[in-house]
N, C-alpha and C. Protein backbone atom coordinates (compact mmCIF):
# COMPACT_ATOMS: atom_id res chain seq x y z
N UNK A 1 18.27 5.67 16.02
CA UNK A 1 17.45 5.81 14.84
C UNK A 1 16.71 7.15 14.93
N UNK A 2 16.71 7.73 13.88
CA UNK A 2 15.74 9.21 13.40
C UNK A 2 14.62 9.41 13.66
N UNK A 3 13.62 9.59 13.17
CA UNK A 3 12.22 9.81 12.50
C UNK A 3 11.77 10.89 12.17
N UNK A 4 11.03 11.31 11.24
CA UNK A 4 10.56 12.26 10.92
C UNK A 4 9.35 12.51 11.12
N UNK A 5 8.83 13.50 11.51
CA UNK A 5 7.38 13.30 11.56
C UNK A 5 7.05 14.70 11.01
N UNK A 6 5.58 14.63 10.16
CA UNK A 6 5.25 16.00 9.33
C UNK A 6 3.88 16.21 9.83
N UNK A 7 3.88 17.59 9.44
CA UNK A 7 2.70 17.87 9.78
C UNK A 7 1.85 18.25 7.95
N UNK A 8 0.44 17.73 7.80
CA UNK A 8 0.15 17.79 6.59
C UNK A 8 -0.97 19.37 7.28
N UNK A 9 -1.12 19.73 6.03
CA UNK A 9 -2.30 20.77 6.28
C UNK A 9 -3.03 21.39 4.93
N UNK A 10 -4.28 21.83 5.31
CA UNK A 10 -5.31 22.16 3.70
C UNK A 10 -4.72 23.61 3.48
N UNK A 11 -3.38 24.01 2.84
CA UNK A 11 -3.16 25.08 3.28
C UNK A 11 -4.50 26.64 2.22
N UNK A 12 -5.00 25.82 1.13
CA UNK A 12 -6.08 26.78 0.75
C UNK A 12 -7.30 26.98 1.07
N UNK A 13 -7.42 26.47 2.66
CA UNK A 13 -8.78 26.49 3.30
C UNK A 13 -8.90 28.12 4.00
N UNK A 14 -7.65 28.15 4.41
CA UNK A 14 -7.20 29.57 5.27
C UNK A 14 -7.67 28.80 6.91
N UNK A 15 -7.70 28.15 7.37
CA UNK A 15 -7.97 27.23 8.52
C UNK A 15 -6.80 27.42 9.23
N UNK A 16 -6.69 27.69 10.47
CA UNK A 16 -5.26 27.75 11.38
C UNK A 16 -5.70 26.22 12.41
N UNK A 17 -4.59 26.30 12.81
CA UNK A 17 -4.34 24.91 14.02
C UNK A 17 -5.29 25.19 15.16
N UNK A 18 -6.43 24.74 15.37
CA UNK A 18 -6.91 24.71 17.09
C UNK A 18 -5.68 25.29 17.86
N UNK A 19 -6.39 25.90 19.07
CA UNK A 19 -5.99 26.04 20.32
C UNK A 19 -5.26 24.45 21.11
N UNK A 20 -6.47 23.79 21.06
CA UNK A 20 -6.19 22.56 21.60
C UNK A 20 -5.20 21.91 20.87
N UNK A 21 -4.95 21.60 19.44
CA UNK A 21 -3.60 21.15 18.69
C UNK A 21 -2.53 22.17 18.94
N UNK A 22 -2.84 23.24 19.15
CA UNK A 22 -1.15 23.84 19.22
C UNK A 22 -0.76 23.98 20.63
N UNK A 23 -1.40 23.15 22.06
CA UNK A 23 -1.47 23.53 23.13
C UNK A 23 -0.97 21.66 23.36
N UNK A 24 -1.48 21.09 22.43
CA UNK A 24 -1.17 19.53 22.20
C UNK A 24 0.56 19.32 22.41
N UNK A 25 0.30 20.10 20.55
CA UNK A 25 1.63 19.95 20.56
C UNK A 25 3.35 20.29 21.36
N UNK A 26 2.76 21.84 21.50
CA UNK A 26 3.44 22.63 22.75
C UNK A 26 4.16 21.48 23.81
N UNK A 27 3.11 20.70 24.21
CA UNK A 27 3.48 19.72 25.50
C UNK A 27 4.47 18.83 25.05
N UNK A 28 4.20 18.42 23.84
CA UNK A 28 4.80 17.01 23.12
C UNK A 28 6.51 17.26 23.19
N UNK A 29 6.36 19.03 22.43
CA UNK A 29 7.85 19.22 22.28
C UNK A 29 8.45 19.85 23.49
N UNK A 30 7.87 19.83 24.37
CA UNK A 30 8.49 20.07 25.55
C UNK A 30 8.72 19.06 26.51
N UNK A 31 8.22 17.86 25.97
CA UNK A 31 8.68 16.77 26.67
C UNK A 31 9.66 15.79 25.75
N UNK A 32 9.43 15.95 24.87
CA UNK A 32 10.36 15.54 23.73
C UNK A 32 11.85 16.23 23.88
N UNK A 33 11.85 17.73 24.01
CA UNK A 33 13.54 18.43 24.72
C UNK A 33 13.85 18.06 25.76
N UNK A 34 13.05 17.60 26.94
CA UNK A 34 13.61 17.21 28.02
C UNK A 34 13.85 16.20 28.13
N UNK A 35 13.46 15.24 27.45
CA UNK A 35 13.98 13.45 26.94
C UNK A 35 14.59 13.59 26.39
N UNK A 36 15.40 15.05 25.77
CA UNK A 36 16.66 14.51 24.89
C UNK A 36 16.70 14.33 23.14
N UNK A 37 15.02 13.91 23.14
CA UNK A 37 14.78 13.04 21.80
C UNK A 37 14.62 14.46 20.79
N UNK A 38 14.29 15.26 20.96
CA UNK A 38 13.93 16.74 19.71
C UNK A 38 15.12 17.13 18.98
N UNK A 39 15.21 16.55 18.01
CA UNK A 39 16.80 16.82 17.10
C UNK A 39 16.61 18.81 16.48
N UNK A 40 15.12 19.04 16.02
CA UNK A 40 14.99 19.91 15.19
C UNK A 40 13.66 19.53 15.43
N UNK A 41 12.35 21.12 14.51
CA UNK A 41 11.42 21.43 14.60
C UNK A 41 11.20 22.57 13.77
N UNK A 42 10.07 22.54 12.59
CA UNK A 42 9.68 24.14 12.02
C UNK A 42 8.80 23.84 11.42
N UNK A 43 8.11 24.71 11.64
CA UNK A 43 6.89 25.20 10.51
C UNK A 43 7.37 25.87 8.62
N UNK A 44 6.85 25.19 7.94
CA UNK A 44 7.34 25.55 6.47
C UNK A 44 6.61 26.82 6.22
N UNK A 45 6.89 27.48 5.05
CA UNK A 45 6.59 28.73 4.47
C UNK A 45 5.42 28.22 3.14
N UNK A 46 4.45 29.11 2.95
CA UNK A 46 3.16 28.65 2.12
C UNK A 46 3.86 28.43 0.80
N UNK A 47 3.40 27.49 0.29
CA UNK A 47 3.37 27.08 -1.37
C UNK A 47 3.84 28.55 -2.02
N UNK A 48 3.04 29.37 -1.64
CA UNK A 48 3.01 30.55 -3.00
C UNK A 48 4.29 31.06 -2.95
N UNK A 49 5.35 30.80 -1.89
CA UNK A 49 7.28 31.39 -1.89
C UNK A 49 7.18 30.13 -2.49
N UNK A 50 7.02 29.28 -2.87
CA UNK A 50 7.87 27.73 -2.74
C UNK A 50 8.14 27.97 -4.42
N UNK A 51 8.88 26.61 -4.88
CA UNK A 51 9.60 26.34 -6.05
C UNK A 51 9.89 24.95 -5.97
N UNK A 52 8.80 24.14 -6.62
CA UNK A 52 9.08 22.66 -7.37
C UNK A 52 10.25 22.65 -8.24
N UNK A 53 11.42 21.71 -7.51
CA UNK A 53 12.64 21.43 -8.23
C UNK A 53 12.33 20.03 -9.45
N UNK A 54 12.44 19.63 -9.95
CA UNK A 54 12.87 18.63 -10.64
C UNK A 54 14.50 18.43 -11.51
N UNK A 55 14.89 17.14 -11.52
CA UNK A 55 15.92 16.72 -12.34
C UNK A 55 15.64 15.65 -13.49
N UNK A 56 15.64 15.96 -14.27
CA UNK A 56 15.21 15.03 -15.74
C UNK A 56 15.75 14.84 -16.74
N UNK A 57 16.66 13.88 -16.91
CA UNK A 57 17.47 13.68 -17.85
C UNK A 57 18.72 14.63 -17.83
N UNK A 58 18.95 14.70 -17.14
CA UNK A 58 20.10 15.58 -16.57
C UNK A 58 20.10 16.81 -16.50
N UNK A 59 18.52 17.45 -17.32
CA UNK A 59 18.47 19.00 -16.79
C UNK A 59 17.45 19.10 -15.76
N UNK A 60 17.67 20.20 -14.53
CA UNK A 60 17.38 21.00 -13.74
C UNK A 60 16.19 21.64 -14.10
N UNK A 61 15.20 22.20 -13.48
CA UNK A 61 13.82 22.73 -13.66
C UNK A 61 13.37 23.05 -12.20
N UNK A 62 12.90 24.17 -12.44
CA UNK A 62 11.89 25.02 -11.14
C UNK A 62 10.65 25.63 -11.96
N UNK A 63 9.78 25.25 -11.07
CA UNK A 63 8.33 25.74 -11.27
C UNK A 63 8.05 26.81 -9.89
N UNK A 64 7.72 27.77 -10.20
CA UNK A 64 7.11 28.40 -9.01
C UNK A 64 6.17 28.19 -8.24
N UNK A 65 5.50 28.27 -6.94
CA UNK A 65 4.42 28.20 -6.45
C UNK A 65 3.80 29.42 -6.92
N UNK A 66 2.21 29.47 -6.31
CA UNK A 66 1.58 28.70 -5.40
C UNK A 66 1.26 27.27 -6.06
N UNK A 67 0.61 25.71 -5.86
CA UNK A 67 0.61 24.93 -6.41
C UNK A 67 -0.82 24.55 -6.09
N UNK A 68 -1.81 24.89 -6.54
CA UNK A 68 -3.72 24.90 -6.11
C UNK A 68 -4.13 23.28 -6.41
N UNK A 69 -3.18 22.98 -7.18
CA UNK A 69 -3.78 21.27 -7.21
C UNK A 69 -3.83 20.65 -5.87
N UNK A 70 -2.67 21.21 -5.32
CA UNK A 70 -2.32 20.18 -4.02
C UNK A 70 -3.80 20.44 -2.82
N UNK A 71 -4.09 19.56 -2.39
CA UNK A 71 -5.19 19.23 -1.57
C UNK A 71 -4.31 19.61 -0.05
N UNK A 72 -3.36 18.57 0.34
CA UNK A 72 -2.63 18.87 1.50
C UNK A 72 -1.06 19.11 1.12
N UNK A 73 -0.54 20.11 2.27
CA UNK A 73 1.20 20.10 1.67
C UNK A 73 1.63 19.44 3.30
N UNK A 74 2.84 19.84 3.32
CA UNK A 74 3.56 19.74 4.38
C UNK A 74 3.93 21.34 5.27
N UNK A 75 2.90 21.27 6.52
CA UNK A 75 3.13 22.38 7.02
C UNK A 75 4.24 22.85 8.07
N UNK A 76 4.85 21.60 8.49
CA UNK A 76 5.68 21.63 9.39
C UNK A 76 6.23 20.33 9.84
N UNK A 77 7.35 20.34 10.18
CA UNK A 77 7.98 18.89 10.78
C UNK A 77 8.99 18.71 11.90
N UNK A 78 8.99 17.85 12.25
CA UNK A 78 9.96 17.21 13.36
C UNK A 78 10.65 16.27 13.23
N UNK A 79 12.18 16.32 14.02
CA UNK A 79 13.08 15.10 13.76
C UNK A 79 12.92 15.20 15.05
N UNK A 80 12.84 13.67 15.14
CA UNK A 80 13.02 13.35 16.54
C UNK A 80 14.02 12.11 16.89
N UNK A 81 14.69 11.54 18.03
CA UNK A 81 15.94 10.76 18.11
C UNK A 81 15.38 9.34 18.85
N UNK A 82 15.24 7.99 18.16
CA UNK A 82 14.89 7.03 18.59
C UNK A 82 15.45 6.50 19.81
């Protein structure tokens, strides 16, 4: 079995990850490759490159970023192997 796991973040705070969370994580996925279990891993690119797809009624639609409503996006994620 899969899993996904994401990372959420305030990306219009301008706030970066602690020392201690990216020193966290560091460990996690380095014990996660050596168990085998780390399928994949990345950090996403900010809203303002991005492009909201939709499909609706059979037509296609893109909206551009940036998207300021959003409170949290998805800053990064992991597949990992059950």
């Amino acid at each position: 079995m899969r899993f996904l796991s994401m990372i959420r973040i305030q990306e219009n705070t301008g706030q970066v990850p602690s020392e201690q969370l990216m020193s966290d994580m560091g460990k996690l996925i380095e014990e996660m490759t050596r168990a085998g279990r780390l399928i994949s891993t990345a950090g996403l690119r900010p809203t303002s490159e991005g492009a909201r797809v939709r499909l609706r009624r059979g037509k296609l639609s893109t909206v551009d970023g940036p998207f300021m409503e959003t409170k949290e996006v998805i800053g990064g994620y992991a597949i990992l192997e059950g």
